[in-house]
N, C-alpha and C. Protein backbone atom coordinates (compact mmCIF):
# COMPACT_ATOMS: atom_id res chain seq x y z
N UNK A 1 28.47 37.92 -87.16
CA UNK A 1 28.12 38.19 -85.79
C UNK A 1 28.47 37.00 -84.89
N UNK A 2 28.21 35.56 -84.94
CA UNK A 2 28.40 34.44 -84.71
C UNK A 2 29.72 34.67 -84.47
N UNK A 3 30.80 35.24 -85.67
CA UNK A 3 32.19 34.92 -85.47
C UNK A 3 32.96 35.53 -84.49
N UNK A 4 32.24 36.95 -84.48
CA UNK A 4 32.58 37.68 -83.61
C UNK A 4 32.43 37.55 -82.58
N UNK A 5 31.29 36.74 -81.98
CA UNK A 5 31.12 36.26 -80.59
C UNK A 5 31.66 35.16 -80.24
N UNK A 6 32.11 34.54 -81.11
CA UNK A 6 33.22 33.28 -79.90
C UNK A 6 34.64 33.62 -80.25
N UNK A 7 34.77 34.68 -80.85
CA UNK A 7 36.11 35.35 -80.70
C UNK A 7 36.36 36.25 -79.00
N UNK A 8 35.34 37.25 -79.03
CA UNK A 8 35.08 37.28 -77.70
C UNK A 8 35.20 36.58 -76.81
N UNK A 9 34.21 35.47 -76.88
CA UNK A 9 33.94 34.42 -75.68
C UNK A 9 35.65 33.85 -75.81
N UNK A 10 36.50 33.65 -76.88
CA UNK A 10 37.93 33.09 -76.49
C UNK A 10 38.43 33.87 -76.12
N UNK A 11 38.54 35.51 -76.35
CA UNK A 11 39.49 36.01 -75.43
C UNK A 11 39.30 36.66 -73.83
N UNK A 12 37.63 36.45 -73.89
CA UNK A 12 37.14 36.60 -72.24
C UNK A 12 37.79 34.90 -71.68
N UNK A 13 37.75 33.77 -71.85
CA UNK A 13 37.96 32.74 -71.74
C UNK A 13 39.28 33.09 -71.07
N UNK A 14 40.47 33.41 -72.08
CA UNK A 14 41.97 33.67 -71.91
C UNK A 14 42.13 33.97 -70.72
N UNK A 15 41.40 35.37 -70.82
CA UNK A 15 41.56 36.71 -69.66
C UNK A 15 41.06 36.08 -68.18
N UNK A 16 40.26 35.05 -68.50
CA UNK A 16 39.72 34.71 -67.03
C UNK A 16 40.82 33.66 -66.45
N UNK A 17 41.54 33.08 -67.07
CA UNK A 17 42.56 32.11 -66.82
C UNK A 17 43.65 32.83 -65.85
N UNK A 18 43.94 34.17 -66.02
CA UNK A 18 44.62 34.69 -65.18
C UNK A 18 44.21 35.06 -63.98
N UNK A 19 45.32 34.68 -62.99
CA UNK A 19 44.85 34.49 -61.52
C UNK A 19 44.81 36.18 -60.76
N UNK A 20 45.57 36.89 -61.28
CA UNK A 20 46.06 37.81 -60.87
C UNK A 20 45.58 39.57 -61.84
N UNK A 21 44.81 39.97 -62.35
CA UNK A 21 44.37 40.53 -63.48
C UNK A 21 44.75 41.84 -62.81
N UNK A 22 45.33 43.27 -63.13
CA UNK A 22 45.77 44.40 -62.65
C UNK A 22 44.75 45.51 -63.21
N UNK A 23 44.52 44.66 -64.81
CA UNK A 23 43.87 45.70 -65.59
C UNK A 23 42.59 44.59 -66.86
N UNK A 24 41.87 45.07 -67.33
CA UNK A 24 41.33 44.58 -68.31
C UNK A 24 40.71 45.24 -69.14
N UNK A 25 41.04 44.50 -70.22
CA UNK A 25 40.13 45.14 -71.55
C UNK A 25 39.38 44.40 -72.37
N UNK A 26 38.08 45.34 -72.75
CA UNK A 26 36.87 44.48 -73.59
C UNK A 26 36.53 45.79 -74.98
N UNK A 27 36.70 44.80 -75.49
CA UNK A 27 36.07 45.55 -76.65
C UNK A 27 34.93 44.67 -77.89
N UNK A 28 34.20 45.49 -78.41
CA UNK A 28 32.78 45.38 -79.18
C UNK A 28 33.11 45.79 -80.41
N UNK A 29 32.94 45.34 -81.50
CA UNK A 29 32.57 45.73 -83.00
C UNK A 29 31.29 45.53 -83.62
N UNK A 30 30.26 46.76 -83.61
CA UNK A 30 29.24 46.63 -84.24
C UNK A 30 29.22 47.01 -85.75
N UNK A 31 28.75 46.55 -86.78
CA UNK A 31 28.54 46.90 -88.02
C UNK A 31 27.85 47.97 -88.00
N UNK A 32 28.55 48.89 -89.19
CA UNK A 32 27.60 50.05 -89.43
C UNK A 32 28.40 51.01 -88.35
N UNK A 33 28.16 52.13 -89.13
CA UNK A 33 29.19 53.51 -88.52
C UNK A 33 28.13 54.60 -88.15
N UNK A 34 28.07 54.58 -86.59
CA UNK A 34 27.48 55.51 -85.79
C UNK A 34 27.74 57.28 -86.29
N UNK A 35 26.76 58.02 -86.57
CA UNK A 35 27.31 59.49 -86.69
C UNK A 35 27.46 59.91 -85.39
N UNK A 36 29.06 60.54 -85.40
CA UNK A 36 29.42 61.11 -84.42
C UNK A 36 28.83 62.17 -83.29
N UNK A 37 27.67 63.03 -84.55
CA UNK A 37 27.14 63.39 -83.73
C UNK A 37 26.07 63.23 -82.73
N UNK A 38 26.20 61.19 -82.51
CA UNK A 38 25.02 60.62 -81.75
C UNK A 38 25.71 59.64 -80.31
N UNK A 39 27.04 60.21 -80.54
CA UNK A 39 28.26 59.75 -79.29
C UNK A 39 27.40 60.30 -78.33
N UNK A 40 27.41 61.51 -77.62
CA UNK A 40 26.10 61.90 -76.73
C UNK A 40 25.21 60.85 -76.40
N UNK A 41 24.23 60.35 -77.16
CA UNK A 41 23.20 59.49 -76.87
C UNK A 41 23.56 58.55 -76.39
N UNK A 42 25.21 57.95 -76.88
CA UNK A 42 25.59 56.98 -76.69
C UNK A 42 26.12 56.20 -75.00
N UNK A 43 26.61 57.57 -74.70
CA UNK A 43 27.27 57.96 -73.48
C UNK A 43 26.56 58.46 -72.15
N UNK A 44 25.19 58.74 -72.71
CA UNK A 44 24.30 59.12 -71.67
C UNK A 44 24.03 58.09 -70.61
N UNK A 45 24.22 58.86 -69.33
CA UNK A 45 23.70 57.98 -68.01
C UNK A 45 25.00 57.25 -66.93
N UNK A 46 26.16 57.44 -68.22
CA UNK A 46 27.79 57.48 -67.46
C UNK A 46 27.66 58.34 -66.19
N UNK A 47 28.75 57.88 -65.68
CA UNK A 47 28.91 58.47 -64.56
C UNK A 47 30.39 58.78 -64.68
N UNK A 48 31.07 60.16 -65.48
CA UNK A 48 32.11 60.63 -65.68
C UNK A 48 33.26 60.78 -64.33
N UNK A 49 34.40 60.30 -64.54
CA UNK A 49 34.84 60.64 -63.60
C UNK A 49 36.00 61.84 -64.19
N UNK A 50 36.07 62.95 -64.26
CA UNK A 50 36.60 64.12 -64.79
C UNK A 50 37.59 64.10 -63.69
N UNK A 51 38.63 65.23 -64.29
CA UNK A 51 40.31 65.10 -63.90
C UNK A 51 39.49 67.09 -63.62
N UNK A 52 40.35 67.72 -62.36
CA UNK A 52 39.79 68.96 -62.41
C UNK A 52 40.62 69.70 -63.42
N UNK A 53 39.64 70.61 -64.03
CA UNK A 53 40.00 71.68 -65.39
C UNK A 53 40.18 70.93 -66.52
N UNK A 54 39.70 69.55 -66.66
CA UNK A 54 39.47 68.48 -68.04
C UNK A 54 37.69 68.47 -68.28
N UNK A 55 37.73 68.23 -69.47
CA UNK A 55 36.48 68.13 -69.78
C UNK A 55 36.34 66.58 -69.27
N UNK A 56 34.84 66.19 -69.11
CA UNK A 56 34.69 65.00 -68.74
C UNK A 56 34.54 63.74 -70.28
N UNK A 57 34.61 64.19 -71.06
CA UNK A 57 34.55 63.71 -72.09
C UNK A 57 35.34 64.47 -73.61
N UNK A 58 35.85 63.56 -74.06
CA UNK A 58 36.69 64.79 -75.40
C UNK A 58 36.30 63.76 -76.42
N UNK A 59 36.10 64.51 -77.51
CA UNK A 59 35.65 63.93 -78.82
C UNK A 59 36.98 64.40 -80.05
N UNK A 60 37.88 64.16 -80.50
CA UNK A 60 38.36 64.37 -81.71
C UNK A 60 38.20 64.00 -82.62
N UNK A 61 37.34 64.50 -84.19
CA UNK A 61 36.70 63.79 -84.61
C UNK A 61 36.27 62.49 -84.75
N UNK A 62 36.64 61.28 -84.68
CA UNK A 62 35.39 60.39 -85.00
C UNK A 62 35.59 59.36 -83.74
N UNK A 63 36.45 60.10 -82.47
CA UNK A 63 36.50 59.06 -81.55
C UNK A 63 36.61 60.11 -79.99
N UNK A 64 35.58 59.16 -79.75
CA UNK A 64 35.33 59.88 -78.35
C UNK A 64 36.02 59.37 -77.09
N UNK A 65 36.67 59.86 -75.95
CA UNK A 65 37.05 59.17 -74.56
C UNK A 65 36.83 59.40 -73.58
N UNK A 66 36.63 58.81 -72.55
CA UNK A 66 36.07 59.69 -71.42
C UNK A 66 36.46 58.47 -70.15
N UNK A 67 36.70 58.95 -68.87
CA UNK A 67 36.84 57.87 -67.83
C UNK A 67 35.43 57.92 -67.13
N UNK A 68 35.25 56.76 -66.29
CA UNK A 68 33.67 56.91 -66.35
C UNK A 68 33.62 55.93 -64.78
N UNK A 69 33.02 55.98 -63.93
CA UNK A 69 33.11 55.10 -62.68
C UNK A 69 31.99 54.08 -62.97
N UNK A 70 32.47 53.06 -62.38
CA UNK A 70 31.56 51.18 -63.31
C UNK A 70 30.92 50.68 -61.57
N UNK A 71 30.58 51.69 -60.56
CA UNK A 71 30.01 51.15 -59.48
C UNK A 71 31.36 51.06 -58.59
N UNK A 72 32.40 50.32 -58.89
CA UNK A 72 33.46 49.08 -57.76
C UNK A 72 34.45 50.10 -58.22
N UNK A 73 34.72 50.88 -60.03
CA UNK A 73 35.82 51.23 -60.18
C UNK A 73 35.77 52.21 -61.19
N UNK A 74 37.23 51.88 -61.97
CA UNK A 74 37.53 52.81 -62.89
C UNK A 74 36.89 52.83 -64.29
N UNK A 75 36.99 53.22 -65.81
CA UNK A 75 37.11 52.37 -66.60
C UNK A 75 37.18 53.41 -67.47
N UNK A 76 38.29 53.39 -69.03
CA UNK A 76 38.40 54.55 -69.75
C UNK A 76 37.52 53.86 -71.26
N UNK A 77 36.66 54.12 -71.66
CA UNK A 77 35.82 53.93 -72.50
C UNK A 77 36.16 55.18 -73.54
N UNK A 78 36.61 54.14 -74.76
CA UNK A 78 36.89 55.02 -76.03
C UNK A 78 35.89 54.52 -77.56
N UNK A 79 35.37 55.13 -77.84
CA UNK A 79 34.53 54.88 -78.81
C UNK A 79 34.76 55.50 -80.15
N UNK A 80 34.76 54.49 -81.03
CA UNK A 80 35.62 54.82 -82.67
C UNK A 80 34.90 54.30 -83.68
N UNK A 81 34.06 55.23 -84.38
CA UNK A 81 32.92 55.09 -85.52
C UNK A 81 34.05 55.02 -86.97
N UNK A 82 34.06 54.19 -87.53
CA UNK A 82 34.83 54.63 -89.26
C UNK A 82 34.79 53.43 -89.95
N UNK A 83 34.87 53.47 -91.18
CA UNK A 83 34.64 52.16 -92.29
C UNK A 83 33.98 51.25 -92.10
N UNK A 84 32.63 51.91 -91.99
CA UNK A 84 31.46 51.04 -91.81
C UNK A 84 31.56 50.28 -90.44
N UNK A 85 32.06 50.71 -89.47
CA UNK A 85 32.05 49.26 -88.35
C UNK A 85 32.38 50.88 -87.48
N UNK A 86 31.61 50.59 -85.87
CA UNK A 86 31.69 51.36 -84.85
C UNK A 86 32.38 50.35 -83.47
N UNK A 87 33.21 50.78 -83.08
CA UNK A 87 34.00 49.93 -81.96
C UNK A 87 34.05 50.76 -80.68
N UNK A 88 33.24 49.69 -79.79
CA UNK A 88 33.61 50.50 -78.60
C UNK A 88 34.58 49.58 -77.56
N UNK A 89 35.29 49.92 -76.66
CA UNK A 89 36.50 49.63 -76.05
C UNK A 89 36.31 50.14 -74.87
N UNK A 90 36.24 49.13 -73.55
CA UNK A 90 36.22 49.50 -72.20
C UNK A 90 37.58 48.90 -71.73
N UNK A 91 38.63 49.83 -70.74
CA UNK A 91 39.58 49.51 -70.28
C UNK A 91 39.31 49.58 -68.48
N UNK A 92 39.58 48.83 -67.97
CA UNK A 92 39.42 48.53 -66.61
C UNK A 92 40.17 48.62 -65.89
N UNK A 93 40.37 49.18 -64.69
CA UNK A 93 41.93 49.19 -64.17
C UNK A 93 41.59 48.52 -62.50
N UNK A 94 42.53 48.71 -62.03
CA UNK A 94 42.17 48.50 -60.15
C UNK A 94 42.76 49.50 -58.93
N UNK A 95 43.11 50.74 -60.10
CA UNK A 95 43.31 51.58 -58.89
C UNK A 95 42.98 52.17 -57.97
N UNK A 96 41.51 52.40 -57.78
CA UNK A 96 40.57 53.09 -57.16
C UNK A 96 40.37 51.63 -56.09
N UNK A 97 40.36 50.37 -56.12
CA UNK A 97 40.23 49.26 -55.62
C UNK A 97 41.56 49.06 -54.55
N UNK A 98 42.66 49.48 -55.13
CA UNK A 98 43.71 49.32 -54.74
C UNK A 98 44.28 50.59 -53.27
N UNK A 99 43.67 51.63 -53.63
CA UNK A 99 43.05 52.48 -52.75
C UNK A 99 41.93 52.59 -51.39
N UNK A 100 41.64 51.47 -52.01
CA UNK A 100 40.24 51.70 -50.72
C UNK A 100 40.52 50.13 -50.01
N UNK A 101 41.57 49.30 -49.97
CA UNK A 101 41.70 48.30 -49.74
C UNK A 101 43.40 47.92 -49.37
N UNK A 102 44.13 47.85 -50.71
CA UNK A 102 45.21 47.86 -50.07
C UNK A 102 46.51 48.64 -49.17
N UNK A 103 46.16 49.93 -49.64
CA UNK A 103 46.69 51.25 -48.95
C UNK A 103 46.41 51.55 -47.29
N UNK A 104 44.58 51.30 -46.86
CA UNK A 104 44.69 51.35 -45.63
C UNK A 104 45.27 49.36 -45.22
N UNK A 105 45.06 48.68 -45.72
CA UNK A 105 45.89 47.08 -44.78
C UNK A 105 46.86 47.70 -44.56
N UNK A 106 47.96 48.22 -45.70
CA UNK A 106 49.64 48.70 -45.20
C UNK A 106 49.30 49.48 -44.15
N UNK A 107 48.67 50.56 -44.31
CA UNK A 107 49.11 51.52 -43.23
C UNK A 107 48.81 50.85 -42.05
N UNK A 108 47.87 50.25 -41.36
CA UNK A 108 47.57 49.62 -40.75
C UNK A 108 48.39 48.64 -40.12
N UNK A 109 49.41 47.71 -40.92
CA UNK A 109 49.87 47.29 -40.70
C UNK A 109 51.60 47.87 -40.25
N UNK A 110 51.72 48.88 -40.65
CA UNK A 110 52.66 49.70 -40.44
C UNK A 110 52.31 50.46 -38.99
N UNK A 111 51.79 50.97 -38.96
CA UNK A 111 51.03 51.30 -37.62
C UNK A 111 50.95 50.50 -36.25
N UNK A 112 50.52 49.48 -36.52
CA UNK A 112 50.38 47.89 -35.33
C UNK A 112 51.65 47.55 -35.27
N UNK A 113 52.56 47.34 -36.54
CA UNK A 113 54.18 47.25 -35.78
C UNK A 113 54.68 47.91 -35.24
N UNK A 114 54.79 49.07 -35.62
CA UNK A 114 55.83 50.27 -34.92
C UNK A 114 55.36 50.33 -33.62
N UNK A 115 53.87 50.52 -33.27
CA UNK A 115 53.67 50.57 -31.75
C UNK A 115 53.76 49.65 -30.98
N UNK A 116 52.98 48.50 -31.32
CA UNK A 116 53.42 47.34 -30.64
C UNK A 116 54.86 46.64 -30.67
N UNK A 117 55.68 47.14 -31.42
CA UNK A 117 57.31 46.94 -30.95
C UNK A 117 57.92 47.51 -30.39
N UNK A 118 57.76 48.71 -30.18
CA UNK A 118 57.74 49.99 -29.85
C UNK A 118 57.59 49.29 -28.06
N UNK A 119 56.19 48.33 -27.86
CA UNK A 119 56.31 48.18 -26.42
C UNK A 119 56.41 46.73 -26.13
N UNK A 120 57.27 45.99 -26.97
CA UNK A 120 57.88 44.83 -26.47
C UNK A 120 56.85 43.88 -27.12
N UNK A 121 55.95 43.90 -28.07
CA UNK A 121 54.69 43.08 -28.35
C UNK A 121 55.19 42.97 -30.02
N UNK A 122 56.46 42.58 -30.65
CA UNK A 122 56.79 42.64 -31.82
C UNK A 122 55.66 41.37 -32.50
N UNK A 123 55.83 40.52 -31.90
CA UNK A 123 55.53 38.97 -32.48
C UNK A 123 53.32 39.55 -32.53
N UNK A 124 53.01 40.01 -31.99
CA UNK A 124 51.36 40.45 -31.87
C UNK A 124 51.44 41.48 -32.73
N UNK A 125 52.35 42.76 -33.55
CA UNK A 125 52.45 43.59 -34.29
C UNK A 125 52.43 42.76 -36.00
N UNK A 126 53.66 41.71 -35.90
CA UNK A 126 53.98 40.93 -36.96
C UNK A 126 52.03 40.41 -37.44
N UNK A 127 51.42 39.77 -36.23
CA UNK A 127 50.37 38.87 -36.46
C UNK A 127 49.44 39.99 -36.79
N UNK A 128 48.88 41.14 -36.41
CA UNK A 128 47.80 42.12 -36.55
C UNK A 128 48.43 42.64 -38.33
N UNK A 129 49.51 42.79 -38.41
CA UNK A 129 50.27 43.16 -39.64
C UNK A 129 49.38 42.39 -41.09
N UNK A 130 50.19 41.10 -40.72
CA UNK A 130 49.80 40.01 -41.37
C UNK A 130 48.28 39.69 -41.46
N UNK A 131 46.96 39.99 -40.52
CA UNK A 131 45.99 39.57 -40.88
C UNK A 131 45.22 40.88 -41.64
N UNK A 132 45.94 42.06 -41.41
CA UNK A 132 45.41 43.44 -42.16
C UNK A 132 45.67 43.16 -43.60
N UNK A 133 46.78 42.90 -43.88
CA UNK A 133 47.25 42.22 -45.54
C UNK A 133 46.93 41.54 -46.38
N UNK A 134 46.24 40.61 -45.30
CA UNK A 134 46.01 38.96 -45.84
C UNK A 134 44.02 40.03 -46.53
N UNK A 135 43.60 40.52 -45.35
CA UNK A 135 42.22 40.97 -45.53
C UNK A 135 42.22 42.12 -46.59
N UNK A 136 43.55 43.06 -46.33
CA UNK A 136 43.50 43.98 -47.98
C UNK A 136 43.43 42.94 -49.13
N UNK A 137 44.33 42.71 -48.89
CA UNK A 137 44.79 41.69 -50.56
C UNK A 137 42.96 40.76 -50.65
N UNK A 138 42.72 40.23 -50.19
CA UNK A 138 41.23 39.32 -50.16
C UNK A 138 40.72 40.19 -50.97
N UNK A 139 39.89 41.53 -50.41
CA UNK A 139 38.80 42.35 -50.62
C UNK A 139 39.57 42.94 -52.05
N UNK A 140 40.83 43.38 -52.08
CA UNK A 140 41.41 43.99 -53.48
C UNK A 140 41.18 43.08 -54.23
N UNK A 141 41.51 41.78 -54.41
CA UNK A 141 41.25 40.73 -55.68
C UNK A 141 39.49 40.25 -56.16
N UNK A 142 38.64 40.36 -54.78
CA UNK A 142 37.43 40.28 -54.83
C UNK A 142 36.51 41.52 -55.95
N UNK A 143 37.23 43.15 -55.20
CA UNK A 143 36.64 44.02 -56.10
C UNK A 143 37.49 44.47 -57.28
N UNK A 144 38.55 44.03 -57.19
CA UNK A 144 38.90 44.26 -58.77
C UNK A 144 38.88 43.19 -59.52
N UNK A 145 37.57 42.14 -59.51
CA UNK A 145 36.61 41.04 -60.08
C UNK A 145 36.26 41.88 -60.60
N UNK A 146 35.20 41.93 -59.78
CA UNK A 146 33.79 42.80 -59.77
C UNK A 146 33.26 43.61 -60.37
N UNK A 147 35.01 44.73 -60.72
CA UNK A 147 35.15 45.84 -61.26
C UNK A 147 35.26 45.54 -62.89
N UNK A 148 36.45 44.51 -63.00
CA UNK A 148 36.43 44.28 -64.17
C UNK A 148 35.01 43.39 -64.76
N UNK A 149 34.15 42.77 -64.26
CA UNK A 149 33.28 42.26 -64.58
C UNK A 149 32.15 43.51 -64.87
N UNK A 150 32.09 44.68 -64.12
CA UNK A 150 30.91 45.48 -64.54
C UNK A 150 31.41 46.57 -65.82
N UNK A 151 32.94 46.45 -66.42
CA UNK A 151 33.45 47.02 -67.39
C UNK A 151 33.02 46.42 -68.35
N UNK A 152 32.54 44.83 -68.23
CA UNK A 152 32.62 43.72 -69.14
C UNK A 152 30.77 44.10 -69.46
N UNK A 153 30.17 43.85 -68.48
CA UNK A 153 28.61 44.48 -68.39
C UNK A 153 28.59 45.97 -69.59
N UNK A 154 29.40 46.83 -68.65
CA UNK A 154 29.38 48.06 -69.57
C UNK A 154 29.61 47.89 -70.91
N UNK A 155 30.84 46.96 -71.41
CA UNK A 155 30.75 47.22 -73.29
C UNK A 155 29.77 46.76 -73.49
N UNK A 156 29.13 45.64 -73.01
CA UNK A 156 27.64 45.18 -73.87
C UNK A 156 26.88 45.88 -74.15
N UNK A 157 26.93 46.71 -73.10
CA UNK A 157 25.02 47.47 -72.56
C UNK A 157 25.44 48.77 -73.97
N UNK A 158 27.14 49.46 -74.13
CA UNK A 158 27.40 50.64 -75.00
C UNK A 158 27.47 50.07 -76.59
N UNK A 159 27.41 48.34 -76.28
CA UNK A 159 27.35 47.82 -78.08
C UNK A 159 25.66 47.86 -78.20
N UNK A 160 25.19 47.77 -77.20
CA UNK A 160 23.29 47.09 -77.59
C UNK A 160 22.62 48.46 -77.59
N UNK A 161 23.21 49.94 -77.11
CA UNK A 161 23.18 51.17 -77.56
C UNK A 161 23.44 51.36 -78.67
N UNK A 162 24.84 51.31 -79.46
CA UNK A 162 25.38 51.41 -80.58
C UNK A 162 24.22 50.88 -81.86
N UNK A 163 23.94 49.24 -81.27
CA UNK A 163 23.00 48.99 -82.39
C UNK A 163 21.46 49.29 -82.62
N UNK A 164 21.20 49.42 -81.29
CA UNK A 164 19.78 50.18 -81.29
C UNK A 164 19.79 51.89 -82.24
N UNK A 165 20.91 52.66 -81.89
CA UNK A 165 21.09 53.72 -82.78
C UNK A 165 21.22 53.65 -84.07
N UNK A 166 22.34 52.82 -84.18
CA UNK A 166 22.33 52.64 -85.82
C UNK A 166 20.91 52.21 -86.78
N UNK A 167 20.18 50.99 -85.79
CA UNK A 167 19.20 50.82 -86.79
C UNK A 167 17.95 51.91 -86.39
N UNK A 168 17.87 52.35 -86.16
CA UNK A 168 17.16 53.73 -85.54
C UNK A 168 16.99 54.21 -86.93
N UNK A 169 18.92 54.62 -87.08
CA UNK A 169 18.81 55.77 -87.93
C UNK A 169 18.86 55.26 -89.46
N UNK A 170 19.23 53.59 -89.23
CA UNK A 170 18.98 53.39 -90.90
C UNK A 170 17.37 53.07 -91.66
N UNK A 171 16.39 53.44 -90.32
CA UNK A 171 15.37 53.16 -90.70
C UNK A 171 14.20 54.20 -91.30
């Protein structure tokens, strides 16, 4: 257990070194193999984010997936019970971040040029441009922190589930 946690702590370490993160991934190995049919328990209190006419969750036998919203964002959480060891795996992304932040700066900034050049005010289009960008990009790198940090929250909270179940049921 020891080993496993400053293996973690080195590759959260790694991952934080990068200035620029698009996506992230965390994953948990608990000892002892969860019965599948206690993925349910496991998963309860998610907040699914379902694709329309997809189930919000699919199980093929011994591994479950599902996308799930982490508060700020995305995150595809896959969970895999077999040879004695249950692993769960949170993947983090920033598209939903990237959406609510950098999509309106462009437009915005696309918008303030064309009109204001449009009436002789290029150099005040360039500057309104530039401070919409500067403020997407800010708030996008801020919540796709945030995001990846509550993915990082989430594997813990679905490993300290995992082991509360297991010894549940080996008792």
């Amino acid at each position: 257990d020891a080993l496993a946690r400053a293996i973690s702590e080195a590759a959260r370490v790694q991952q934080g070194k990068q200035p620029f993160r698009l996506a992230a991934e965390f994953e948990r190995v608990v000892e002892g193999e969860l019965d599948p049919s206690q993925y349910d328990l496991i998963i309860e209190g998610l907040k699914p984010m379902a694709k329309a006419g997809q189930p919000q969750a699919s199980q093929v036998g011994r591994t479950l997936s599902m996308s799930t919203w982490t508060g700020v964002g995305q995150a595809k959480v896959d969970l895999t019970s077999r040879n004695g060891r249950t692993k769960v795996k949170v993947r983090s992304n920033a598209i939903l971040q990237a959406l609510m932040t950098l999509h309106p700066a462009f437009m915005t900034s696309i918008i303030a040029m064309g009109a204001l050049t449009e009436r002789g005010m290029a150099g005040l289009g360039a500057g309104i441009a530039i401070a919409a960008m500067t403020i997407g990009a800010t708030l996008f790198g801020v919540l796709t922190r945030k995001g990846h940090h509550k993915a990082e929250q989430l594997v813990d909270q679905l490993r300290d589930k995992i082991k509360d179940t297991i010894a549940e049921e080996s008792a």
